[in-house]
N, C-alpha and C. Protein backbone atom coordinates (compact mmCIF):
# COMPACT_ATOMS: atom_id res chain seq x y z
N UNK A 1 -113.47 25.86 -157.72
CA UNK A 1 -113.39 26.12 -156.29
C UNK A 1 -111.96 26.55 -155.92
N UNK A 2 -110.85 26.02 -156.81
CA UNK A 2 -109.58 26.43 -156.34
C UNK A 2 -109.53 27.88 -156.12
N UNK A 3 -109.83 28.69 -157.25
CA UNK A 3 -109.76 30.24 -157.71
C UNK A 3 -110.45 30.79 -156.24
N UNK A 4 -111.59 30.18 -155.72
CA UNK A 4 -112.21 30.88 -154.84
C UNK A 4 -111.80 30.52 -153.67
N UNK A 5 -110.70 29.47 -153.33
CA UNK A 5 -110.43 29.17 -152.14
C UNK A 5 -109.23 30.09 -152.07
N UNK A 6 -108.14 30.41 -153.19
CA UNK A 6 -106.91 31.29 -153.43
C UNK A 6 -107.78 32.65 -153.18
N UNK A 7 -108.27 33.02 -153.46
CA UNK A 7 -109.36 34.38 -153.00
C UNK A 7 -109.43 34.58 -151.83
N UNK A 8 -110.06 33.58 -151.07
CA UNK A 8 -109.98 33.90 -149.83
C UNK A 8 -110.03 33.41 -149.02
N UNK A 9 -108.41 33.15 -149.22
CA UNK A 9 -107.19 32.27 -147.94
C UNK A 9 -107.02 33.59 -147.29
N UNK A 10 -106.84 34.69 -147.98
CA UNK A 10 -106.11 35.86 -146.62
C UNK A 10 -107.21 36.30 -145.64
N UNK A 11 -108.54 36.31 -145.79
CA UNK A 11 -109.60 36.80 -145.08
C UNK A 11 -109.59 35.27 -144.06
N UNK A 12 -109.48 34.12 -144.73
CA UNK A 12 -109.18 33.11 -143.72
C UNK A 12 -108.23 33.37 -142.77
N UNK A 13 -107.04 33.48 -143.58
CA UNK A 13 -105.78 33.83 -142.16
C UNK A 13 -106.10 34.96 -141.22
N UNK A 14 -106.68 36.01 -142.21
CA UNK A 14 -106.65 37.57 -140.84
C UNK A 14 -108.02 36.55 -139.64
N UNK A 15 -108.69 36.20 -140.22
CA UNK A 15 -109.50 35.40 -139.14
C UNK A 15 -109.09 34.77 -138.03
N UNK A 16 -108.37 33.71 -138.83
CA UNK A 16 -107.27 32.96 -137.73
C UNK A 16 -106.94 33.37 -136.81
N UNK A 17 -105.71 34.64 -136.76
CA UNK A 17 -104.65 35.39 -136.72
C UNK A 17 -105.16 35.91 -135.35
N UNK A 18 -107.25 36.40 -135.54
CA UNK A 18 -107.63 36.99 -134.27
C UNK A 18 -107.95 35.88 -133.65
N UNK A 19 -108.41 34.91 -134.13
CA UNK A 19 -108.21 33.56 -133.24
C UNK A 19 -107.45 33.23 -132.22
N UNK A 20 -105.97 32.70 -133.03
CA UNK A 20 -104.88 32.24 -132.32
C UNK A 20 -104.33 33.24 -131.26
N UNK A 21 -104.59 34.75 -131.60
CA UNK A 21 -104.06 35.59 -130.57
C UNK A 21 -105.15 35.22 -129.76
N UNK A 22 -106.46 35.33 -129.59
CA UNK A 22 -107.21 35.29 -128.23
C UNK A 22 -106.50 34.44 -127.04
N UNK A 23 -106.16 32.52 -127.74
CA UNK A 23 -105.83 31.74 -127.32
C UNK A 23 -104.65 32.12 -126.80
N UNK A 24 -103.75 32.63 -127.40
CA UNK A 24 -101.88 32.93 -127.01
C UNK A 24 -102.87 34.06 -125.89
N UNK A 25 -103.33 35.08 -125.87
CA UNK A 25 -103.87 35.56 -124.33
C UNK A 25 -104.56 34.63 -123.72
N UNK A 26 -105.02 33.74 -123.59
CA UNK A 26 -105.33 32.81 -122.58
C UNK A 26 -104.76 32.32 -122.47
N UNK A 27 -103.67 31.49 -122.93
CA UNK A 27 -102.37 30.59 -122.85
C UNK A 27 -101.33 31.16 -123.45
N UNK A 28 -101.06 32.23 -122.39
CA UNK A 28 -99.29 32.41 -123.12
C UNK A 28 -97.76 31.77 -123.25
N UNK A 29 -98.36 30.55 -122.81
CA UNK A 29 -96.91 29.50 -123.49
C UNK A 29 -97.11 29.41 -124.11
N UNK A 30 -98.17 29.87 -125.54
CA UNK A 30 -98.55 29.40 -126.76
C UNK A 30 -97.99 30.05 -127.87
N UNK A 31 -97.25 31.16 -127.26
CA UNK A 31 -96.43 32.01 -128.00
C UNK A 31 -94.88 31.29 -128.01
N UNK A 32 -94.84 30.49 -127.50
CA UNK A 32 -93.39 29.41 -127.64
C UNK A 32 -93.71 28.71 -128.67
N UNK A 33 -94.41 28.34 -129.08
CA UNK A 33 -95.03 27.19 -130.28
C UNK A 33 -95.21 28.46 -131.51
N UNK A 34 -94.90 27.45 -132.70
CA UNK A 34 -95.05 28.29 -134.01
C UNK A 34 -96.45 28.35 -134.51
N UNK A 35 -97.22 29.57 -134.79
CA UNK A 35 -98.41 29.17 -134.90
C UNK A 35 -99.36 28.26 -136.27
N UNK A 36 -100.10 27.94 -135.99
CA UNK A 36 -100.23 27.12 -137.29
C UNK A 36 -100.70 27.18 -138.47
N UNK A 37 -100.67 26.22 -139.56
CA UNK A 37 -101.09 27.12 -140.66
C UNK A 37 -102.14 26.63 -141.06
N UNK A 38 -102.70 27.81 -142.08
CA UNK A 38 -104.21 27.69 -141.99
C UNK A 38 -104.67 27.29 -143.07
N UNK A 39 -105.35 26.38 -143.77
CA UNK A 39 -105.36 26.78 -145.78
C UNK A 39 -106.81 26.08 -145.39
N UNK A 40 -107.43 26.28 -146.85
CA UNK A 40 -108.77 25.74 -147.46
C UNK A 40 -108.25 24.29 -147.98
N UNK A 41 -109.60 23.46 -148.17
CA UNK A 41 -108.96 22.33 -148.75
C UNK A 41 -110.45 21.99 -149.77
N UNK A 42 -110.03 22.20 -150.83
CA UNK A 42 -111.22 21.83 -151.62
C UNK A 42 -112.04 19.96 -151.74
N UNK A 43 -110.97 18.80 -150.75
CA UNK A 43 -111.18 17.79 -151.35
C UNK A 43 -111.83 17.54 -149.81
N UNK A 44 -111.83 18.32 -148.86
CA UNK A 44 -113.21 18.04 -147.66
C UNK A 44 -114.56 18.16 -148.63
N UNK A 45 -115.65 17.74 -148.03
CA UNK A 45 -117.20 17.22 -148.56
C UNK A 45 -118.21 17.70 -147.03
N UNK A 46 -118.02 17.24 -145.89
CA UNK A 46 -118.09 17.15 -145.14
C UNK A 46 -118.01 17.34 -143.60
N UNK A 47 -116.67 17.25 -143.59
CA UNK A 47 -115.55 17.47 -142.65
C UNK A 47 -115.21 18.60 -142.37
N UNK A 48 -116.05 19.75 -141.51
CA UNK A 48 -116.02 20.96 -141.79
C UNK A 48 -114.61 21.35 -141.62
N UNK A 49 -113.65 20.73 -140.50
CA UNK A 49 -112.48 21.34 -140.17
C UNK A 49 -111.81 19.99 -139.91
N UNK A 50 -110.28 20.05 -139.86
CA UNK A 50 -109.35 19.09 -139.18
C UNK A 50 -108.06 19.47 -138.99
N UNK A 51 -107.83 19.28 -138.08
CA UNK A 51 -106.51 19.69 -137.03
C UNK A 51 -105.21 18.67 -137.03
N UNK A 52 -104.18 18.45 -138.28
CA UNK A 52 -102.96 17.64 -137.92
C UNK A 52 -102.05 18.24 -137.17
N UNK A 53 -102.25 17.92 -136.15
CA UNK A 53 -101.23 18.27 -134.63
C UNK A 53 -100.11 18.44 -135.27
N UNK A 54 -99.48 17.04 -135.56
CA UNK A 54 -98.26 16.83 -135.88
C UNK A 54 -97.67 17.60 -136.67
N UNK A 55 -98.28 18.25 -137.89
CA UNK A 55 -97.86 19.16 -138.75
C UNK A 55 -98.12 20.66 -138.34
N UNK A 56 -98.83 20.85 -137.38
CA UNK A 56 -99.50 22.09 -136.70
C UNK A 56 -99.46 22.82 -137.86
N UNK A 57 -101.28 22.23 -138.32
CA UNK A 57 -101.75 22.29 -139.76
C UNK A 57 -103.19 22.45 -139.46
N UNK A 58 -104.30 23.46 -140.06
CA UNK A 58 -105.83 23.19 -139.93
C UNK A 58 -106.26 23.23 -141.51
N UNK A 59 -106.99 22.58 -141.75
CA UNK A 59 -108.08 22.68 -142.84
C UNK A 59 -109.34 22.69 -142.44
N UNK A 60 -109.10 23.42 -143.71
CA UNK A 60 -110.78 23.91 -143.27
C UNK A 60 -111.47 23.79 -144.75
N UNK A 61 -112.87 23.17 -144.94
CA UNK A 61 -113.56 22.52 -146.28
C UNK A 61 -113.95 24.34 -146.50
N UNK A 62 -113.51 24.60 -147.64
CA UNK A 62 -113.94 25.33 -147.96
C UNK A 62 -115.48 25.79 -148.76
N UNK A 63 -116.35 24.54 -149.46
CA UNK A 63 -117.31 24.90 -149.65
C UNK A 63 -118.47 25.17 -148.27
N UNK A 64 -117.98 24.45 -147.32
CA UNK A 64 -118.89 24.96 -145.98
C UNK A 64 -118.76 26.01 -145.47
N UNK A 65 -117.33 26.97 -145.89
CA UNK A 65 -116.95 27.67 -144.80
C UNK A 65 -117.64 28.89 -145.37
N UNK A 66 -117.98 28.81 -146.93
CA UNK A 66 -118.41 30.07 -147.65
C UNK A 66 -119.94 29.52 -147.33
N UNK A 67 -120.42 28.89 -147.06
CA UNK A 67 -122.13 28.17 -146.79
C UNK A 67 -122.32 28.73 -145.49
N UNK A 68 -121.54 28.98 -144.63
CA UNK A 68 -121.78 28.70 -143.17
C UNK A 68 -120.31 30.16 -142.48
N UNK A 69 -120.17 30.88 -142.96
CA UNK A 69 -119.12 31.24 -142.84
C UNK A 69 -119.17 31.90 -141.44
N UNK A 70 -119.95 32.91 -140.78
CA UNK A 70 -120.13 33.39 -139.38
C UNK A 70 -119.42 31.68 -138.38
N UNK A 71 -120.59 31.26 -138.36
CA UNK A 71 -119.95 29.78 -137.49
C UNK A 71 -119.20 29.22 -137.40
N UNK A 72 -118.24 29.58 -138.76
CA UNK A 72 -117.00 29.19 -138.77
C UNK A 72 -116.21 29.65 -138.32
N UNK A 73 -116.65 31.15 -138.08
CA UNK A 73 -115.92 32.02 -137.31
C UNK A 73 -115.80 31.86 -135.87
N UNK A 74 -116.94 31.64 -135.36
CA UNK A 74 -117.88 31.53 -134.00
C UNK A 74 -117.13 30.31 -133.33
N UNK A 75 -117.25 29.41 -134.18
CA UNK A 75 -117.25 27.59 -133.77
C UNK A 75 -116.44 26.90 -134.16
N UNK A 76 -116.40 26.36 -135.47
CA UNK A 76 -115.36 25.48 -136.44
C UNK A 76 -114.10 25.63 -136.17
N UNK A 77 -113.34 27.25 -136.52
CA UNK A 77 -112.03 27.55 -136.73
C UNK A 77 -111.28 27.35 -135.24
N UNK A 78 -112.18 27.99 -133.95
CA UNK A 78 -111.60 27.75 -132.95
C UNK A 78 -111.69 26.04 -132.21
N UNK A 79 -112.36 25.51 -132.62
CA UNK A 79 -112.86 24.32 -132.61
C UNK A 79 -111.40 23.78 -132.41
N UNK A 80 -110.78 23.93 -133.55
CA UNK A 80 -109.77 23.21 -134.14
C UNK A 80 -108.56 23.87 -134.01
N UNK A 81 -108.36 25.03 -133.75
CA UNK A 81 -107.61 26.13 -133.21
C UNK A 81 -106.64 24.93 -131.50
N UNK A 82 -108.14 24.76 -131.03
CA UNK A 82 -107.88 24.17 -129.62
C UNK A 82 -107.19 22.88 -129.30
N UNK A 83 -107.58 22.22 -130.87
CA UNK A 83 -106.90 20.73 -130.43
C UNK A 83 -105.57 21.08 -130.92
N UNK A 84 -104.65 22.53 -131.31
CA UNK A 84 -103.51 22.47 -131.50
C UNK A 84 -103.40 22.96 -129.79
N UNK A 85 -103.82 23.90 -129.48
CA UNK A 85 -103.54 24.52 -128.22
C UNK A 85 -103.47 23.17 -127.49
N UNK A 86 -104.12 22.33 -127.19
CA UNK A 86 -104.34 20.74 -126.04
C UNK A 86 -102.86 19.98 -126.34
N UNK A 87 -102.78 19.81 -127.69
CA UNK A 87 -101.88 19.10 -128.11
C UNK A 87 -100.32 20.13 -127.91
N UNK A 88 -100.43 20.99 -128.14
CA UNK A 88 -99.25 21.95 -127.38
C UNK A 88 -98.71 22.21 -126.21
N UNK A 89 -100.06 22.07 -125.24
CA UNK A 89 -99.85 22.14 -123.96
C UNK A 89 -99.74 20.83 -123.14
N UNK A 90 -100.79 19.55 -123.77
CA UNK A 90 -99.96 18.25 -123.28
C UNK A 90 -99.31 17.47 -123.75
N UNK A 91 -98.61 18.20 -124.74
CA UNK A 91 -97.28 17.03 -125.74
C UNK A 91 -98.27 15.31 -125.44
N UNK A 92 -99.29 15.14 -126.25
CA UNK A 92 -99.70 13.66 -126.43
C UNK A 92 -98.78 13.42 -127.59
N UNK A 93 -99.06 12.17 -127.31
CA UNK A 93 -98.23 11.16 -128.32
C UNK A 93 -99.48 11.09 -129.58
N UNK A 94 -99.37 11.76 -130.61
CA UNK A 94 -100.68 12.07 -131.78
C UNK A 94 -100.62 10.28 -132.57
N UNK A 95 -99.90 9.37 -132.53
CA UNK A 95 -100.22 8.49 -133.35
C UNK A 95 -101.11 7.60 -132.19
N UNK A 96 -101.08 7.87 -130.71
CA UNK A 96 -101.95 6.96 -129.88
C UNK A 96 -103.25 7.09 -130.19
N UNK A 97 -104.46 6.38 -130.64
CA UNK A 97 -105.50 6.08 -130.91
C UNK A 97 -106.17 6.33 -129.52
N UNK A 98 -105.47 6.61 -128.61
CA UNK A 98 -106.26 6.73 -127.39
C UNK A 98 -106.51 8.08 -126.54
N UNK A 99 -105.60 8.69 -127.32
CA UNK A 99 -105.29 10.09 -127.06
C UNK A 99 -107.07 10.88 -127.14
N UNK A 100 -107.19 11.89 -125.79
CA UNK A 100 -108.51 12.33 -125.93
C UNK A 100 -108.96 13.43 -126.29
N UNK A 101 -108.25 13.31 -128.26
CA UNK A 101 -109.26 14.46 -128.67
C UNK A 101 -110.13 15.88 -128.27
N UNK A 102 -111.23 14.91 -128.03
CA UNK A 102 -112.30 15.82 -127.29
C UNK A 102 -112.73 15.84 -125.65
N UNK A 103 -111.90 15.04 -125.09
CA UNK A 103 -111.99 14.71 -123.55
C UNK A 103 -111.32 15.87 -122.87
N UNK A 104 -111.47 15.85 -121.63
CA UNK A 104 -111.84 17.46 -121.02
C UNK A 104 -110.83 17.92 -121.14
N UNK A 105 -109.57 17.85 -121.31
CA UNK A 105 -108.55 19.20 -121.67
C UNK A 105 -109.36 19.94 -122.66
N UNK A 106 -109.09 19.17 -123.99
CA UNK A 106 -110.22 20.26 -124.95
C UNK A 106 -111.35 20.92 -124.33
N UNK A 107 -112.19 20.07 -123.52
CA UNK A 107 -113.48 21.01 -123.22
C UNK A 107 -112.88 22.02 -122.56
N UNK A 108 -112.18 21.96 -121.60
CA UNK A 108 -111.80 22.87 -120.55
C UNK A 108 -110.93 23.97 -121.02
N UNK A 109 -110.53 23.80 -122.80
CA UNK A 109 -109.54 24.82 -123.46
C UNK A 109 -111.36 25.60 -124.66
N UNK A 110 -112.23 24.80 -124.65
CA UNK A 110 -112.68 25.49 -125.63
C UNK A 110 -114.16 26.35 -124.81
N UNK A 111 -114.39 26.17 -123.63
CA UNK A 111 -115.42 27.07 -122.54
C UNK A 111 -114.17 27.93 -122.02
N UNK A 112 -112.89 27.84 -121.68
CA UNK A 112 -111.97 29.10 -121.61
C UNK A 112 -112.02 29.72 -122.73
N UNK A 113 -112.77 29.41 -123.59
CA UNK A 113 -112.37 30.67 -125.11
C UNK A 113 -113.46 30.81 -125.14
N UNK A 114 -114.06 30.39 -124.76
CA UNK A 114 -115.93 30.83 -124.90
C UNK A 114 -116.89 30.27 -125.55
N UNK A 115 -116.97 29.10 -125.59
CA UNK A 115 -117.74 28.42 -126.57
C UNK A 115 -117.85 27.19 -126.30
N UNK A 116 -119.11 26.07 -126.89
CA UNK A 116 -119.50 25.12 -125.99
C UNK A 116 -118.45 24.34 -126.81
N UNK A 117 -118.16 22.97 -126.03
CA UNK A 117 -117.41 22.07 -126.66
C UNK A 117 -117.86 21.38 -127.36
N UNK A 118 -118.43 21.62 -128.45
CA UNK A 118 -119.33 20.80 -129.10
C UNK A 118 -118.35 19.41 -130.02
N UNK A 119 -118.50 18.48 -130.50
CA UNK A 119 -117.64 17.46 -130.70
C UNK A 119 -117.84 17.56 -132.31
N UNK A 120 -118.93 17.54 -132.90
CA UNK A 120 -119.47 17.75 -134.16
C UNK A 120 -120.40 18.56 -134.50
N UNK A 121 -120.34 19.18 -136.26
CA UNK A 121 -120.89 20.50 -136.35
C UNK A 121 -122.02 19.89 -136.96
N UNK A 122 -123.40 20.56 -137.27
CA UNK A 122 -124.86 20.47 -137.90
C UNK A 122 -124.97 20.84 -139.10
N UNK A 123 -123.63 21.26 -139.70
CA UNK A 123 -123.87 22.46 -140.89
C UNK A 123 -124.52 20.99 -142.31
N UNK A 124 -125.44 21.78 -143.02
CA UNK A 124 -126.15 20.90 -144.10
C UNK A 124 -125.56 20.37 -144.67
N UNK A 125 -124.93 19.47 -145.24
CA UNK A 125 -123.42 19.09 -146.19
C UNK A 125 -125.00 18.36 -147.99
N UNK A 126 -124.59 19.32 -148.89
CA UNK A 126 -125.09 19.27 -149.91
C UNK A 126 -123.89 18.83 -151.18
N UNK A 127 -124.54 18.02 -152.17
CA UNK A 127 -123.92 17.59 -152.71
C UNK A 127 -122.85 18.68 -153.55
């Protein structure tokens, strides 16, 4: 899986890339922030995507993303795209356990990009 995730990290990033610009046009203070980086992670199972704020870092499981790859486009990538945008725009404190994730800043950052706020994805997770 490594060989195929090094394959195609750059079709991941040019993905991104139209991502993060949509968002930097809907939020152009977002172009003050460095944008973030994007890689595959072969040791997700599950976990289609995850967003470390703190490192303004996304992974993304790469055996789902080649299973499911449109939606990832559609859903997943911006999914997670947003909780850097939330976390950019309300400087939370990321080690508070109370901090709201998915509570309406996010919703209200991920129906401005066009898409429902969904909290968790459906995709089949096979062994």
């Amino acid at each position: 899986m490594k060989k195929i995730s090094d394959a195609l990290q750059p079709e991941l990033q040019m993905i991104f890339d139209k991502i993060w610009n949509k968002f930097s046009l809907l939020y152009p203070e977002m172009l003050t922030f460095p944008k973030p980086k994007i890689i595959f992670s072969n040791r997700m199972k599950s976990t289609a995507g995850i967003c470390y704020v703190d490192k303004n870092e996304i992974r993304i499981c790469t055996k789902l993303f080649i299973e499911n790859k449109q939606s990832f486009i559609d859903d997943t990538i911006p999914h997670e795209a947003a909780h850097q945008v939330d976390f950019n725009i309300n400087q939370y404190d990321w080690q508070n356990s109370k901090v709201p994730w998915h509570g309406r800043n996010w919703q209200i950052i991920m129906l401005k990009y066009g898409i429902e706020p969904n909290r968790c994805h459906d995709y089949i997770v096979t062994k």
